[in-house]
PDB file of N, CA and C in Angstrom:
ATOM      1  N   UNK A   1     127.745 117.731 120.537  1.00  0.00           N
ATOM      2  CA  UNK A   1     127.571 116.586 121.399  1.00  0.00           C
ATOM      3  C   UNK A   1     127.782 115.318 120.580  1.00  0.00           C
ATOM      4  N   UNK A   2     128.487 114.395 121.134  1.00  0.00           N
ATOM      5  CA  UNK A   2     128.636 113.372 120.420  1.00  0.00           C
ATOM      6  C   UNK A   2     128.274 112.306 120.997  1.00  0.00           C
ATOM      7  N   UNK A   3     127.842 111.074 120.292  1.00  0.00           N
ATOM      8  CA  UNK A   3     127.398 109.911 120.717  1.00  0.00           C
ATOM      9  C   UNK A   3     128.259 108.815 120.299  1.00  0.00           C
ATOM     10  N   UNK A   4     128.334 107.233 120.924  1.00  0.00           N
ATOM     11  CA  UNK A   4     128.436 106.446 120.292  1.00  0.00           C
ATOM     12  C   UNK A   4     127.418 105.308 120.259  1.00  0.00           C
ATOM     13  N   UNK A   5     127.713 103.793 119.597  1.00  0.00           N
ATOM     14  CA  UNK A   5     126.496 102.981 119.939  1.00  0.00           C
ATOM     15  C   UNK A   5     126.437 101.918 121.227  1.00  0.00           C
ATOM     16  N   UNK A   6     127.428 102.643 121.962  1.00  0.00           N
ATOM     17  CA  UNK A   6     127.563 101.685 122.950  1.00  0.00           C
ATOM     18  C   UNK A   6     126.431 102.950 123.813  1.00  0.00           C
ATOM     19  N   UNK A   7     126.199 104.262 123.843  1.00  0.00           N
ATOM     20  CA  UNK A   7     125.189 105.063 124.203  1.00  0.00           C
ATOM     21  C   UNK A   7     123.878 104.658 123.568  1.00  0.00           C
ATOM     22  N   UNK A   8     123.790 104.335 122.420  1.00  0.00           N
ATOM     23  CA  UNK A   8     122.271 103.834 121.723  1.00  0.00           C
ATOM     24  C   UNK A   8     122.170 102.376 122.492  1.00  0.00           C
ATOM     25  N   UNK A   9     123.262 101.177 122.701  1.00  0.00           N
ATOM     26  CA  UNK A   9     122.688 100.497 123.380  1.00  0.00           C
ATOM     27  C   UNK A   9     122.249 100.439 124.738  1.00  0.00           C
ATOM     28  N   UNK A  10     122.434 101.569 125.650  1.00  0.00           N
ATOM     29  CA  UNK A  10     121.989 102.075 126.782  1.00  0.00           C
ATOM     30  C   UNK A  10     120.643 102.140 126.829  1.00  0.00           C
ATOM     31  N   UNK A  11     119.636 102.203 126.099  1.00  0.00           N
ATOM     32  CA  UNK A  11     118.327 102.684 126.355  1.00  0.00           C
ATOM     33  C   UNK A  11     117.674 101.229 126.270  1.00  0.00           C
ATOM     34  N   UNK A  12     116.872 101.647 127.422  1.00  0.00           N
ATOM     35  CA  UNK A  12     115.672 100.043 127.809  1.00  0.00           C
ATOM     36  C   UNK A  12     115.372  99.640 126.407  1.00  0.00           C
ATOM     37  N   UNK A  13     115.345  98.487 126.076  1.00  0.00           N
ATOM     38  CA  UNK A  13     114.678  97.980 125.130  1.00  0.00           C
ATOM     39  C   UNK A  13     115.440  97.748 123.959  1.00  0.00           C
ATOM     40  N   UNK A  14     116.370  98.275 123.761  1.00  0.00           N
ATOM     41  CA  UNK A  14     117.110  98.016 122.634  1.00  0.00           C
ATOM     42  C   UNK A  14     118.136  96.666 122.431  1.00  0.00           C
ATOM     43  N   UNK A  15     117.909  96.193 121.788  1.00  0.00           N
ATOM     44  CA  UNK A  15     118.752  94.542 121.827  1.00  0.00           C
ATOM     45  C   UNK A  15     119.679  94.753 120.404  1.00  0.00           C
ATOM     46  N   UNK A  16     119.964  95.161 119.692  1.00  0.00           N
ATOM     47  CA  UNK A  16     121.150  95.353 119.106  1.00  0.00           C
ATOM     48  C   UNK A  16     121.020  96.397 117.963  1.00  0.00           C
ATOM     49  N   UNK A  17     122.096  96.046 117.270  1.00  0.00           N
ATOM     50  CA  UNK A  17     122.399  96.854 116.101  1.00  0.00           C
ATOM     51  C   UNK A  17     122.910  96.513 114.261  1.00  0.00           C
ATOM     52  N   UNK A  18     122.731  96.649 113.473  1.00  0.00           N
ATOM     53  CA  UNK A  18     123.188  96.615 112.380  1.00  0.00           C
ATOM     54  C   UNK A  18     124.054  98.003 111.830  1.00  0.00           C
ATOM     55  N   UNK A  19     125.444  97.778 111.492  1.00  0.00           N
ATOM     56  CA  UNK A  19     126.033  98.841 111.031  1.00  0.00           C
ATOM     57  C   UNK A  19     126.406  98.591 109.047  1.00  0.00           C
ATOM     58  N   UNK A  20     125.690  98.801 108.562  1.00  0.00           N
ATOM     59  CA  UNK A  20     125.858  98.465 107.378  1.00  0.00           C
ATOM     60  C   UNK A  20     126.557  99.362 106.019  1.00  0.00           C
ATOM     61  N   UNK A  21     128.001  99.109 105.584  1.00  0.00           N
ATOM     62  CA  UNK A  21     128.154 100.515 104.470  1.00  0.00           C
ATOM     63  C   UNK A  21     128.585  99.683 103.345  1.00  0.00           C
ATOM     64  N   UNK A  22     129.040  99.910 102.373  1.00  0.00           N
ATOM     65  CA  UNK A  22     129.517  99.707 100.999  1.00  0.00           C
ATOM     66  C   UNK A  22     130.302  98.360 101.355  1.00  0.00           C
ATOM     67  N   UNK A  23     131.530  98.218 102.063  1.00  0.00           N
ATOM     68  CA  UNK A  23     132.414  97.430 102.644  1.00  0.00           C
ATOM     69  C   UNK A  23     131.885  96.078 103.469  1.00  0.00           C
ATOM     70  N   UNK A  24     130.767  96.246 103.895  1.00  0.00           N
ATOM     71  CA  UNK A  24     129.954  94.870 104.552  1.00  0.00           C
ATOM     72  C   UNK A  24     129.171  95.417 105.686  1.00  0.00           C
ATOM     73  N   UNK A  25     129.387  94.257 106.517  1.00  0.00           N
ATOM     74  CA  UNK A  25     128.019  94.855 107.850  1.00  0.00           C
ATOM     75  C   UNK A  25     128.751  94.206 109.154  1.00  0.00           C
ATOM     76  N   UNK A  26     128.217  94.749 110.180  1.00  0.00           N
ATOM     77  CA  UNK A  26     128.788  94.276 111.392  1.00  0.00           C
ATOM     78  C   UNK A  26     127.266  94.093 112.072  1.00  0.00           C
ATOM     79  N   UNK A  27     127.163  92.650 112.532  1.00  0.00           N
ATOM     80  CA  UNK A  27     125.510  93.066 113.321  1.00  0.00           C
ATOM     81  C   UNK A  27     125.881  92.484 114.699  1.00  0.00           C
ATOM     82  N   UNK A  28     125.354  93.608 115.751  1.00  0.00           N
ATOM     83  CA  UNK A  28     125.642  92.905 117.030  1.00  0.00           C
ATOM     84  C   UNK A  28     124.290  92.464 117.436  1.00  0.00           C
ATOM     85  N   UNK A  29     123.686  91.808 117.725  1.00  0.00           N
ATOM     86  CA  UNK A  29     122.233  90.895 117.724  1.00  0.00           C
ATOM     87  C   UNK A  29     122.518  89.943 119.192  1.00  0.00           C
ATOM     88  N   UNK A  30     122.034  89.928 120.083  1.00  0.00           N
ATOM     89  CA  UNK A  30     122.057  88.539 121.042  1.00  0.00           C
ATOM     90  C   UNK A  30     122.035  87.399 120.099  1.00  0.00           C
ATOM     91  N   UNK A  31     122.483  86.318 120.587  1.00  0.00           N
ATOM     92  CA  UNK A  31     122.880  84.800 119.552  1.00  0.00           C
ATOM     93  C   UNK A  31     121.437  84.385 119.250  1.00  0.00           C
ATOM     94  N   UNK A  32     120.454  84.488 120.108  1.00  0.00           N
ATOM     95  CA  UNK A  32     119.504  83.706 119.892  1.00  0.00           C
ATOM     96  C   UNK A  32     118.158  84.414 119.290  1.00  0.00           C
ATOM     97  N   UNK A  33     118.535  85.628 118.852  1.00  0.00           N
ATOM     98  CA  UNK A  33     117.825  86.379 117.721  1.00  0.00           C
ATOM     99  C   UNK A  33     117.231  85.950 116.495  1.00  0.00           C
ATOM    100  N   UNK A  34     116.176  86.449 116.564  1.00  0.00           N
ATOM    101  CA  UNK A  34     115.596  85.758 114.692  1.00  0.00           C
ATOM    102  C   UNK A  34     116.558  86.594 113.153  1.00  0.00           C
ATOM    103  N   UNK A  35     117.094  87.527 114.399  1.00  0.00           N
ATOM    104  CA  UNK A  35     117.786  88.219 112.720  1.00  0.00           C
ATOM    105  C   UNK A  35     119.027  88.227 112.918  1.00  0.00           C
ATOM    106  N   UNK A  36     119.978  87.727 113.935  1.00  0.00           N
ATOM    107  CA  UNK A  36     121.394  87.912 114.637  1.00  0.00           C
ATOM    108  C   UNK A  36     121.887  87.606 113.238  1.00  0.00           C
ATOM    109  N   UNK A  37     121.411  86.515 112.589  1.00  0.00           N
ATOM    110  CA  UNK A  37     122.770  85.889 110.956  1.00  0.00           C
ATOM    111  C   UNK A  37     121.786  86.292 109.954  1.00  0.00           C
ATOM    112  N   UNK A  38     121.479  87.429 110.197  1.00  0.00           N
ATOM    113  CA  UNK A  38     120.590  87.606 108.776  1.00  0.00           C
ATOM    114  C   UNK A  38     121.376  89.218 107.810  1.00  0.00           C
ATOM    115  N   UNK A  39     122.338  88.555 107.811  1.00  0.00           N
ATOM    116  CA  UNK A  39     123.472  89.547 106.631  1.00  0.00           C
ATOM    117  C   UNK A  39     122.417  90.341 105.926  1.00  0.00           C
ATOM    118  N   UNK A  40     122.179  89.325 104.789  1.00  0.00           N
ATOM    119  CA  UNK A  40     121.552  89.552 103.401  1.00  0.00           C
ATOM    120  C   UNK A  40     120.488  90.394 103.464  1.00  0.00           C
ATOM    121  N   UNK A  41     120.110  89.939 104.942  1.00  0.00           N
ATOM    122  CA  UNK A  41     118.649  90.979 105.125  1.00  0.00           C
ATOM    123  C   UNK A  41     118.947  92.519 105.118  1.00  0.00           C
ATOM    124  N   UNK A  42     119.792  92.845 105.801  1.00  0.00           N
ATOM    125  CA  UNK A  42     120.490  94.122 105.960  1.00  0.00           C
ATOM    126  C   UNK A  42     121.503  94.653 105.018  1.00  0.00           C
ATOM    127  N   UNK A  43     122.025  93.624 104.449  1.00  0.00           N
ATOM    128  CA  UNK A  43     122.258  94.282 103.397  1.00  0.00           C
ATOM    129  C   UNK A  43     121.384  94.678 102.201  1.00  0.00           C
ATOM    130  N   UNK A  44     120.542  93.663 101.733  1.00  0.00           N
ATOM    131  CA  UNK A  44     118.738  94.159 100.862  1.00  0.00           C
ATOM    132  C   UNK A  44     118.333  95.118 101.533  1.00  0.00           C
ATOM    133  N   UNK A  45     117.814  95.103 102.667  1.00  0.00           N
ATOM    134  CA  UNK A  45     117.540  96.445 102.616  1.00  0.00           C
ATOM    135  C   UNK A  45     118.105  98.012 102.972  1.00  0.00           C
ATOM    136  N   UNK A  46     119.320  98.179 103.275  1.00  0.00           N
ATOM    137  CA  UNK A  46     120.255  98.759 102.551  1.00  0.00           C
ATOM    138  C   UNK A  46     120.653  99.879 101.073  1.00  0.00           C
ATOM    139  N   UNK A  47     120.804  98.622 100.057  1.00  0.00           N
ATOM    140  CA  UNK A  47     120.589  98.613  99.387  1.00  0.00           C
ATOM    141  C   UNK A  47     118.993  99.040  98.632  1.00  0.00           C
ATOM    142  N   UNK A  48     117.763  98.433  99.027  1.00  0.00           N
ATOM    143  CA  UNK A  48     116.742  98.886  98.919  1.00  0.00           C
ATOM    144  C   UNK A  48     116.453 100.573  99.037  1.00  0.00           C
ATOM    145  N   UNK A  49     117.109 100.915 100.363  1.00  0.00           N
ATOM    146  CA  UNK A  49     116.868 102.055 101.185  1.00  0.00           C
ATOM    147  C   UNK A  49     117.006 102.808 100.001  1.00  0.00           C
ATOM    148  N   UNK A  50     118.443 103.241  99.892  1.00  0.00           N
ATOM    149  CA  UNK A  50     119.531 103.425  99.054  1.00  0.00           C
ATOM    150  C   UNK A  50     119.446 104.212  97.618  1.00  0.00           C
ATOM    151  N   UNK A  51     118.232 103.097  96.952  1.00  0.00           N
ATOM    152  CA  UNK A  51     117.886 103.011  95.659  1.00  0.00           C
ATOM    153  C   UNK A  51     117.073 104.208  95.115  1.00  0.00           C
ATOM    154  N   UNK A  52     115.930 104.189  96.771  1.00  0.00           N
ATOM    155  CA  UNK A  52     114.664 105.046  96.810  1.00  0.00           C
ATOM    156  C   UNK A  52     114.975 106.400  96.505  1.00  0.00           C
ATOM    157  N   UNK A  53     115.269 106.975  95.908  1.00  0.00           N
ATOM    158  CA  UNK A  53     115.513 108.821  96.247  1.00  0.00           C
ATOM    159  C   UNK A  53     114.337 109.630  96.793  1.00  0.00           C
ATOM    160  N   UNK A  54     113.190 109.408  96.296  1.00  0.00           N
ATOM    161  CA  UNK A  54     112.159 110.153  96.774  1.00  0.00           C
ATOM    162  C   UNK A  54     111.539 109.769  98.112  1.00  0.00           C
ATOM    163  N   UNK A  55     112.781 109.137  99.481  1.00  0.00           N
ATOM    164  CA  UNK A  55     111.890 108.907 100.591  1.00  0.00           C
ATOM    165  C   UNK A  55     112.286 110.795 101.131  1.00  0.00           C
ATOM    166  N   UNK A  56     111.062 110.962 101.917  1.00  0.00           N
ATOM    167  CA  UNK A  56     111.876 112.255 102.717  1.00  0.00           C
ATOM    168  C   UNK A  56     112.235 111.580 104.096  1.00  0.00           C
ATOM    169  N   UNK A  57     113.244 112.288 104.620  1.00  0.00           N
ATOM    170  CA  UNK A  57     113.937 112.035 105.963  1.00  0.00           C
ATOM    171  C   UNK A  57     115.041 110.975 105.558  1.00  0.00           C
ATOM    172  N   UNK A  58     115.707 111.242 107.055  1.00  0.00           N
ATOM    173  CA  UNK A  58     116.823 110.123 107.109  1.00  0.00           C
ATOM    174  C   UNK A  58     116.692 108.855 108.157  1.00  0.00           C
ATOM    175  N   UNK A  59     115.220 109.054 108.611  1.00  0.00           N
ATOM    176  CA  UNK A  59     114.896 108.111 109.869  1.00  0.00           C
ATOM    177  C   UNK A  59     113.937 107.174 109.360  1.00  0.00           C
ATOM    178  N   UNK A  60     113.800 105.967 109.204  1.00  0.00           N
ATOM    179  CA  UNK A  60     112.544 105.174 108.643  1.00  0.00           C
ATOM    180  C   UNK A  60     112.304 104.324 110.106  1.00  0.00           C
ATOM    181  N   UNK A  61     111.119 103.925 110.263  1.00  0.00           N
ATOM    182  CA  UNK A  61     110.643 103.028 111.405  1.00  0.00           C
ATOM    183  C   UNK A  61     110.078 102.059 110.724  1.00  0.00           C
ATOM    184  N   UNK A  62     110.494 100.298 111.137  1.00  0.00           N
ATOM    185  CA  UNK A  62     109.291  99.473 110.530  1.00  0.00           C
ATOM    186  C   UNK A  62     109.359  98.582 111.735  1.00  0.00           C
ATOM    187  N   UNK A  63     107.884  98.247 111.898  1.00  0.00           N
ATOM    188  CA  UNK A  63     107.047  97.659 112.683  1.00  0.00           C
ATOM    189  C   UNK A  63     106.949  96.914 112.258  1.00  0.00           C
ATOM    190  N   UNK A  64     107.273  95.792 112.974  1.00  0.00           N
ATOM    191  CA  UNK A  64     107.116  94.510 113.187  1.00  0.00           C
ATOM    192  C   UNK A  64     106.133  93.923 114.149  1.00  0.00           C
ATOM    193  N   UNK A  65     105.815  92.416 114.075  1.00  0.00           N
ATOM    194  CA  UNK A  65     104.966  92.061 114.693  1.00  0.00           C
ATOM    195  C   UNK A  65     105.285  91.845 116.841  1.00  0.00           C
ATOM    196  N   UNK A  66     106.806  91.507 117.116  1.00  0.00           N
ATOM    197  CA  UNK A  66     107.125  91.785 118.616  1.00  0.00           C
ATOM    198  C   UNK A  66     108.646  93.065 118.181  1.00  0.00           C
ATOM    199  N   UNK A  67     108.924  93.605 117.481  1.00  0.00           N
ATOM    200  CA  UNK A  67     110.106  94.388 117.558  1.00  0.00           C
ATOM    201  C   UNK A  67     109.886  95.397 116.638  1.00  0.00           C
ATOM    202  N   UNK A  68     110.795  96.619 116.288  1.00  0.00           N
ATOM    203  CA  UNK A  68     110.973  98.057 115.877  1.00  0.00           C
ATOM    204  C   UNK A  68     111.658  98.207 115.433  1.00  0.00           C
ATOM    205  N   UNK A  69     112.143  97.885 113.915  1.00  0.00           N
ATOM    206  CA  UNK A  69     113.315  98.664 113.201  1.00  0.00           C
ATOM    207  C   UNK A  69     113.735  99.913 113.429  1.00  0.00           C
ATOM    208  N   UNK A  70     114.566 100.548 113.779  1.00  0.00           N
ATOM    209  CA  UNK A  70     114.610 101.800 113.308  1.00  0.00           C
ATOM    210  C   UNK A  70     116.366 101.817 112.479  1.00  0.00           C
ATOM    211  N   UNK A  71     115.838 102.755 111.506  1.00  0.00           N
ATOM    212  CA  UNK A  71     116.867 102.497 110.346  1.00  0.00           C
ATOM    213  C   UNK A  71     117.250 104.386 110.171  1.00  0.00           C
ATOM    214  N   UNK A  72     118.645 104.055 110.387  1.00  0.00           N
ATOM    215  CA  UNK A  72     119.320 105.857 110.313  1.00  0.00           C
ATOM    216  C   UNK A  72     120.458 105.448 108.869  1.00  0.00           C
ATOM    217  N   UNK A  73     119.965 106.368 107.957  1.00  0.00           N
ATOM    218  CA  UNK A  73     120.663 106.611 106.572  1.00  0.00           C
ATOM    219  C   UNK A  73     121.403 107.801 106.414  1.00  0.00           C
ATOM    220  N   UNK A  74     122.935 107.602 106.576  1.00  0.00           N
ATOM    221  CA  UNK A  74     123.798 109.132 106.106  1.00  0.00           C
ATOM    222  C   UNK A  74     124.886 108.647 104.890  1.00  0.00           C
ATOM    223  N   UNK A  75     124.857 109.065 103.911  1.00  0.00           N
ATOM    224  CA  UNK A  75     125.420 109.038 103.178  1.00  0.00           C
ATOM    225  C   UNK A  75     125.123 107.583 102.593  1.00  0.00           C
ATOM    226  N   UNK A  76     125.960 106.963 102.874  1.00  0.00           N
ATOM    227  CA  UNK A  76     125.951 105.387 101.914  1.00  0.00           C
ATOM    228  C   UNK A  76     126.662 104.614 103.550  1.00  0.00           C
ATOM    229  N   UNK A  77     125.878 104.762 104.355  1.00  0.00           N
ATOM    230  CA  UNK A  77     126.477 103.738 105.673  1.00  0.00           C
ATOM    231  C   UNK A  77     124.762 103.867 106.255  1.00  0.00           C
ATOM    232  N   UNK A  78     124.249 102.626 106.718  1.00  0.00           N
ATOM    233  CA  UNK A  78     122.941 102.719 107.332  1.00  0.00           C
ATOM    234  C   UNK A  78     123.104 101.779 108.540  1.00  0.00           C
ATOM    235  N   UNK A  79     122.810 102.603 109.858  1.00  0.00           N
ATOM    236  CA  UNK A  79     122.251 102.181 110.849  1.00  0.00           C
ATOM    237  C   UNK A  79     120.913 101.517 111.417  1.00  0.00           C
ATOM    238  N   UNK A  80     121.009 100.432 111.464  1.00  0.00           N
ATOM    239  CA  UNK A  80     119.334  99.987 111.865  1.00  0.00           C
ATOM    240  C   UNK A  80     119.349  99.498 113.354  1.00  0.00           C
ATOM    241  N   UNK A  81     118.608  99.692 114.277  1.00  0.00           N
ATOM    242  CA  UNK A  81     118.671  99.627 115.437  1.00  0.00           C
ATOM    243  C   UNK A  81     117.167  98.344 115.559  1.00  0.00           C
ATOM    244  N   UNK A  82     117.605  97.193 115.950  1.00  0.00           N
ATOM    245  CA  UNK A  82     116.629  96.630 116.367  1.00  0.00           C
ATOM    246  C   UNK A  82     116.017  96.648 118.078  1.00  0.00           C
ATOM    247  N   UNK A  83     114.925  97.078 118.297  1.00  0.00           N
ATOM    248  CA  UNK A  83     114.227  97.130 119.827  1.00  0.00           C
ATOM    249  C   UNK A  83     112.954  96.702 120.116  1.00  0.00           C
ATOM    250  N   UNK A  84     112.317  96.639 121.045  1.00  0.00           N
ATOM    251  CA  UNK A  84     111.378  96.260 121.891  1.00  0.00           C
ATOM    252  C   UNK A  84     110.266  97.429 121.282  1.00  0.00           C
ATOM    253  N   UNK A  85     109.173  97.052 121.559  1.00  0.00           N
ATOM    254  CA  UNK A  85     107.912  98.147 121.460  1.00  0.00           C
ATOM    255  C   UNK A  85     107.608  98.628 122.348  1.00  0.00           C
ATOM    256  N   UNK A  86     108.216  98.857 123.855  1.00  0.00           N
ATOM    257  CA  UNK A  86     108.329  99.420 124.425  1.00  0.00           C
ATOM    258  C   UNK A  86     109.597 100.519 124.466  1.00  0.00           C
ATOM    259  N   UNK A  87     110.597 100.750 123.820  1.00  0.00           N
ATOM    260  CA  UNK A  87     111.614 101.527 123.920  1.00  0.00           C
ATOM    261  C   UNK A  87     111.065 103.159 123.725  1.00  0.00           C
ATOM    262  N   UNK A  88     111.700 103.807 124.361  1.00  0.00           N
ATOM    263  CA  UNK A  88     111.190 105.314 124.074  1.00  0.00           C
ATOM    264  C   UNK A  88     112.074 105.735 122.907  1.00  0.00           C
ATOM    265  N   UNK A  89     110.545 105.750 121.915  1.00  0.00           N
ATOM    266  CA  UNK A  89     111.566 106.097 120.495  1.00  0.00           C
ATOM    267  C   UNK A  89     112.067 107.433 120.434  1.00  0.00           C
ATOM    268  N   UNK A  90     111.781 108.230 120.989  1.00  0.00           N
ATOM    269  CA  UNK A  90     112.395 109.456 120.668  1.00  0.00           C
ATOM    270  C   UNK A  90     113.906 109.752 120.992  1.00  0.00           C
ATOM    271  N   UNK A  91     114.039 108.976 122.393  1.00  0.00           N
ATOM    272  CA  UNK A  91     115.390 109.155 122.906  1.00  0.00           C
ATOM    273  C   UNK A  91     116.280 107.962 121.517  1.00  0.00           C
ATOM    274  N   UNK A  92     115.745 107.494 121.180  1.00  0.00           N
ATOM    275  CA  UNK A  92     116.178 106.032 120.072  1.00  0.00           C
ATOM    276  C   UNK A  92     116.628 107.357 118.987  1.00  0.00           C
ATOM    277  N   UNK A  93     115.091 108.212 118.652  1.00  0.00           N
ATOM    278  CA  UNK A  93     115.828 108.545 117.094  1.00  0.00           C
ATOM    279  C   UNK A  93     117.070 109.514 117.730  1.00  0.00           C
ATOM    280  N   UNK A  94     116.958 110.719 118.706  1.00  0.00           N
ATOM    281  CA  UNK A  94     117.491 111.420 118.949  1.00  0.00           C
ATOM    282  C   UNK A  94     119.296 111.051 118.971  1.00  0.00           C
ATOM    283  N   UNK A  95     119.584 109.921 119.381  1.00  0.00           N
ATOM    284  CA  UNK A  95     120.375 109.123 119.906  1.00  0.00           C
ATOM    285  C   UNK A  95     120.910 108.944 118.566  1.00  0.00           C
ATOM    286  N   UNK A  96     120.411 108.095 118.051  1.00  0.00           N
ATOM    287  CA  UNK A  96     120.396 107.334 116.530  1.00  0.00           C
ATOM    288  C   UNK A  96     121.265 108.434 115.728  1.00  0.00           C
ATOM    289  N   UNK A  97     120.676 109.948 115.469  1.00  0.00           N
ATOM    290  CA  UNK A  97     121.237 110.615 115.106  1.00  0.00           C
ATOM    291  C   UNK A  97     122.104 111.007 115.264  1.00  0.00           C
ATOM    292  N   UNK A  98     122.419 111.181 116.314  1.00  0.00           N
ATOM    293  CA  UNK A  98     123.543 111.702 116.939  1.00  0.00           C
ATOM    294  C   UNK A  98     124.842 110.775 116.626  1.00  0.00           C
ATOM    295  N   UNK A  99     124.550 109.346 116.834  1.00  0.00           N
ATOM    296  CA  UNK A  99     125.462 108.158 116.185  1.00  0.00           C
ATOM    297  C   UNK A  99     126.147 108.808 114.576  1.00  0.00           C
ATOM    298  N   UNK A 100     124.691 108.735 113.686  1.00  0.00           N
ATOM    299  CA  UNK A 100     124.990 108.091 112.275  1.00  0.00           C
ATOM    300  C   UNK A 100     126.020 109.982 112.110  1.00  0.00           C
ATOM    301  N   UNK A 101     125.589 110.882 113.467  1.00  0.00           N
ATOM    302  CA  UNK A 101     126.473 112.204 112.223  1.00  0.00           C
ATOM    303  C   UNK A 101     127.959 112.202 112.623  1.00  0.00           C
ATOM    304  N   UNK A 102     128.060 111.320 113.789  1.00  0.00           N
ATOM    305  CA  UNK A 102     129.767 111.311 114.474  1.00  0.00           C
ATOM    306  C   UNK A 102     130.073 109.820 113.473  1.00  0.00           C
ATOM    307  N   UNK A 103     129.626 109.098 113.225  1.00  0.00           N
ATOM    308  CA  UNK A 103     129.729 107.614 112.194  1.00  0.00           C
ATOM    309  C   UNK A 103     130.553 108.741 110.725  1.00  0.00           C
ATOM    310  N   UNK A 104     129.464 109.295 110.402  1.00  0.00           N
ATOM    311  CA  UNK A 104     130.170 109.724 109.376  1.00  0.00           C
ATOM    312  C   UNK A 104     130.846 111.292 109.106  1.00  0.00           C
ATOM    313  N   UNK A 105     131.267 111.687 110.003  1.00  0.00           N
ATOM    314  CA  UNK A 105     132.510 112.709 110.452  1.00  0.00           C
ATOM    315  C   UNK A 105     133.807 111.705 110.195  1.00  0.00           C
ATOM    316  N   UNK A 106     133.896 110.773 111.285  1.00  0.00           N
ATOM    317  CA  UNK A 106     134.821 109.814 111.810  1.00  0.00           C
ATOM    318  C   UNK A 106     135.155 108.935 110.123  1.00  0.00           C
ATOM    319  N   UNK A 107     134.353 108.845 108.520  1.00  0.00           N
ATOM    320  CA  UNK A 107     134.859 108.314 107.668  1.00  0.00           C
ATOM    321  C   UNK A 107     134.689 109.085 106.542  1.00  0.00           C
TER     322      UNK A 107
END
Protein backbone atom coordinates (compact mmCIF):
# COMPACT_ATOMS: atom_id res chain seq x y z
CA UNK A 1 0.00 0.00 0.00
CA UNK A 2 1.30 3.19 -0.76
CA UNK A 3 0.85 6.64 0.45
CA UNK A 4 1.61 10.10 -0.41
CA UNK A 5 1.64 13.53 1.63
CA UNK A 6 -1.01 14.95 -0.05
CA UNK A 7 -2.87 11.59 1.92
CA UNK A 8 -1.06 12.70 5.34
CA UNK A 9 -2.47 16.10 4.63
CA UNK A 10 -5.99 14.64 4.53
CA UNK A 11 -6.41 13.97 8.18
CA UNK A 12 -8.33 16.64 10.50
CA UNK A 13 -5.87 18.59 12.10
CA UNK A 14 -2.90 18.49 10.28
CA UNK A 15 -1.63 21.95 8.92
CA UNK A 16 1.53 21.06 7.17
CA UNK A 17 4.68 19.47 6.59
CA UNK A 18 8.49 19.58 6.64
CA UNK A 19 10.36 17.33 4.13
CA UNK A 20 13.90 17.57 5.11
CA UNK A 21 17.17 15.44 3.48
CA UNK A 22 20.88 16.13 2.93
CA UNK A 23 20.00 18.50 -0.21
CA UNK A 24 17.68 21.10 1.81
CA UNK A 25 14.04 21.22 2.97
CA UNK A 26 10.77 21.94 1.45
CA UNK A 27 8.21 23.18 4.24
CA UNK A 28 4.63 23.48 3.29
CA UNK A 29 3.26 25.48 6.50
CA UNK A 30 0.07 27.95 5.98
CA UNK A 31 1.83 31.64 5.58
CA UNK A 32 0.79 32.71 8.82
CA UNK A 33 2.44 29.94 10.88
CA UNK A 34 4.92 30.43 13.74
CA UNK A 35 7.24 27.92 11.99
CA UNK A 36 6.19 28.34 8.06
CA UNK A 37 10.15 30.24 7.57
CA UNK A 38 11.73 28.42 10.14
CA UNK A 39 14.39 26.43 7.77
CA UNK A 40 17.12 26.28 10.36
CA UNK A 41 14.74 24.89 12.78
CA UNK A 42 14.23 21.80 10.74
CA UNK A 43 17.12 21.56 9.58
CA UNK A 44 18.81 21.55 13.58
CA UNK A 45 16.76 19.32 14.31
CA UNK A 46 17.35 17.04 11.64
CA UNK A 47 20.51 17.07 12.01
CA UNK A 48 20.10 16.74 15.86
CA UNK A 49 17.82 13.66 15.18
CA UNK A 50 20.44 12.24 13.03
CA UNK A 51 23.40 12.51 15.39
CA UNK A 52 21.49 10.48 18.24
CA UNK A 53 22.10 6.70 17.47
CA UNK A 54 20.80 5.35 20.60
CA UNK A 55 17.06 6.73 20.04
CA UNK A 56 14.87 3.47 19.52
CA UNK A 57 12.17 3.83 16.79
CA UNK A 58 11.76 5.81 13.76
CA UNK A 59 8.71 7.90 15.07
CA UNK A 60 9.48 10.77 17.69
CA UNK A 61 6.44 12.99 18.97
CA UNK A 62 7.12 16.50 20.55
CA UNK A 63 4.58 18.37 22.30
CA UNK A 64 4.21 21.53 22.18
CA UNK A 65 2.35 24.01 23.99
CA UNK A 66 -0.98 24.46 21.02
CA UNK A 67 0.62 21.85 18.30
CA UNK A 68 2.33 18.13 17.75
CA UNK A 69 5.43 17.45 16.05
CA UNK A 70 5.51 14.34 14.71
CA UNK A 71 8.87 13.55 13.15
CA UNK A 72 9.34 10.22 10.70
CA UNK A 73 13.25 9.34 10.20
CA UNK A 74 14.32 6.84 7.20
CA UNK A 75 17.53 6.84 6.27
CA UNK A 76 19.01 10.45 6.10
CA UNK A 77 15.52 12.24 4.79
CA UNK A 78 13.15 13.29 7.89
CA UNK A 79 9.59 13.95 7.79
CA UNK A 80 8.02 16.14 10.45
CA UNK A 81 4.41 16.63 10.32
CA UNK A 82 3.15 19.64 12.16
CA UNK A 83 -0.77 19.24 13.72
CA UNK A 84 -3.38 20.15 16.06
CA UNK A 85 -3.80 18.21 19.50
CA UNK A 86 -6.64 17.06 18.42
CA UNK A 87 -5.49 14.97 15.28
CA UNK A 88 -5.86 11.19 15.59
CA UNK A 89 -2.31 10.27 16.00
CA UNK A 90 -2.41 6.93 15.09
CA UNK A 91 -3.92 7.35 11.68
CA UNK A 92 -0.88 10.37 11.60
CA UNK A 93 1.86 7.75 12.55
CA UNK A 94 0.33 4.96 10.47
CA UNK A 95 0.11 7.32 7.49
CA UNK A 96 3.47 8.99 8.25
CA UNK A 97 4.93 5.66 7.68
CA UNK A 98 3.62 4.67 5.01
CA UNK A 99 4.90 8.21 3.37
CA UNK A 100 8.61 8.12 4.70
CA UNK A 101 8.85 4.03 3.18
CA UNK A 102 7.41 5.04 -0.51
CA UNK A 103 9.75 8.65 0.10
CA UNK A 104 12.52 6.44 0.25
CA UNK A 105 11.89 3.52 -2.32
CA UNK A 106 11.18 6.49 -4.82
CA UNK A 107 15.28 7.84 -3.91
Amino acid sequence: MNASIKDLLKIDGVHGYALVDSKGAQIKLPSKHRLCASKAFFTGLRRQLLEESDRPGSVIEIYLEDMILTVFLARSTMLATVSSRRTNLAMLRMTGKLVTASLTKDR
